[in-house]
Protein backbone atom coordinates (compact mmCIF):
# COMPACT_ATOMS: atom_id res chain seq x y z
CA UNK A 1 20.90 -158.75 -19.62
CA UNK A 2 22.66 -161.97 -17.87
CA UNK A 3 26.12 -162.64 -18.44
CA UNK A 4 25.52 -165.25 -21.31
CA UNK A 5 23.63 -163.20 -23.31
CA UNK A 6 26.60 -160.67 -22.97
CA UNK A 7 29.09 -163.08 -24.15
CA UNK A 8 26.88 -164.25 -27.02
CA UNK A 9 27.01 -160.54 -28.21
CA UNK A 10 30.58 -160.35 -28.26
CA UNK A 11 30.99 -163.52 -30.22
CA UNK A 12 28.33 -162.24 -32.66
CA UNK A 13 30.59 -159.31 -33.35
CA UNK A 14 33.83 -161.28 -33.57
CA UNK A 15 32.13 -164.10 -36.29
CA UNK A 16 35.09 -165.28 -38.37
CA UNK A 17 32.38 -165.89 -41.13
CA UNK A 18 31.35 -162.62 -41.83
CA UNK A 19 35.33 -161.50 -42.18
CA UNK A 20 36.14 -164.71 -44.22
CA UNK A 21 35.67 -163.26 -47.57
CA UNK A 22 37.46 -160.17 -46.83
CA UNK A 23 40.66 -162.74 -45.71
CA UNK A 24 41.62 -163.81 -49.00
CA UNK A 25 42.01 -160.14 -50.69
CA UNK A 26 43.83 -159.31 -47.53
CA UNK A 27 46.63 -162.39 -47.70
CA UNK A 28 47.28 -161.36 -51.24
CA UNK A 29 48.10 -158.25 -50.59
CA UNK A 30 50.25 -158.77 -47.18
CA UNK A 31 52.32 -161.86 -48.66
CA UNK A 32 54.19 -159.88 -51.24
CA UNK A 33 55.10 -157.26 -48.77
CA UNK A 34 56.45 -160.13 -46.73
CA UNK A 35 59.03 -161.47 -49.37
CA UNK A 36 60.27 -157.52 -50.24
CA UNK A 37 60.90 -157.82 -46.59
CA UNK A 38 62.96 -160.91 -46.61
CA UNK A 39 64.32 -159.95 -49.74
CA UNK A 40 65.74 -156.92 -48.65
CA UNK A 41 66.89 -157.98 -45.24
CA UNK A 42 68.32 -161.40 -46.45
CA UNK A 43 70.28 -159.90 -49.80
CA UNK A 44 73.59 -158.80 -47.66
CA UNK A 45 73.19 -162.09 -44.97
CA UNK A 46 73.28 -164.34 -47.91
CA UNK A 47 76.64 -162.16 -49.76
CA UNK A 48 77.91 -162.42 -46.40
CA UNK A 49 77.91 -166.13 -46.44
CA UNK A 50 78.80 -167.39 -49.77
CA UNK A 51 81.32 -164.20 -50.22
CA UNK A 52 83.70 -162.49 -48.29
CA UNK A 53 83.41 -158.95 -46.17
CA UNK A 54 84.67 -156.62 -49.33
CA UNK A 55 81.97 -158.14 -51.45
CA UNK A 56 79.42 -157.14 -48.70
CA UNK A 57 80.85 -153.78 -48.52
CA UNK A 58 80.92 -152.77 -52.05
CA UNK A 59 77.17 -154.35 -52.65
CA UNK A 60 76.50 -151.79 -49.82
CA UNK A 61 77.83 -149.02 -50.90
CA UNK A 62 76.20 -149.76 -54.39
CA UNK A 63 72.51 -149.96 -52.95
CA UNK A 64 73.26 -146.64 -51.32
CA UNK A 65 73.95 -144.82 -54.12
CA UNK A 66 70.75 -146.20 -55.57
């Protein structure tokens, strides 16, 4: 087995068309994990800027109670 036959076997098992249809489901699922993410980690940066440091504190101390 020469080298280009080698490399053609690889590529074979890394074919973006046989994973394609499995992509979509996948996206769907990860993009709504991605916004909690921001949501969460945004929440108290955004206070922060359009309030002052109390307002950050007590919206803190709420969401650990929860």
């Amino acid at each position: 087995m020469d080298s280009s036959e080698k490399i053609h076997k690889v590529v074979q098992l890394f074919d973006i068309k046989k994973y394609k249809k499995n992509l979509h489901p996948i996206v769907l699922l990860f993009l709504p994990q991605v916004a909690i993410s921001l949501y969460v980690v945004l929440d108290r940066t955004l206070l922060g800027l359009l309030g002052s440091y109390s307002d950050v504190g007590i919206y803190e101390q709420g969401q650990k109670i929860n």
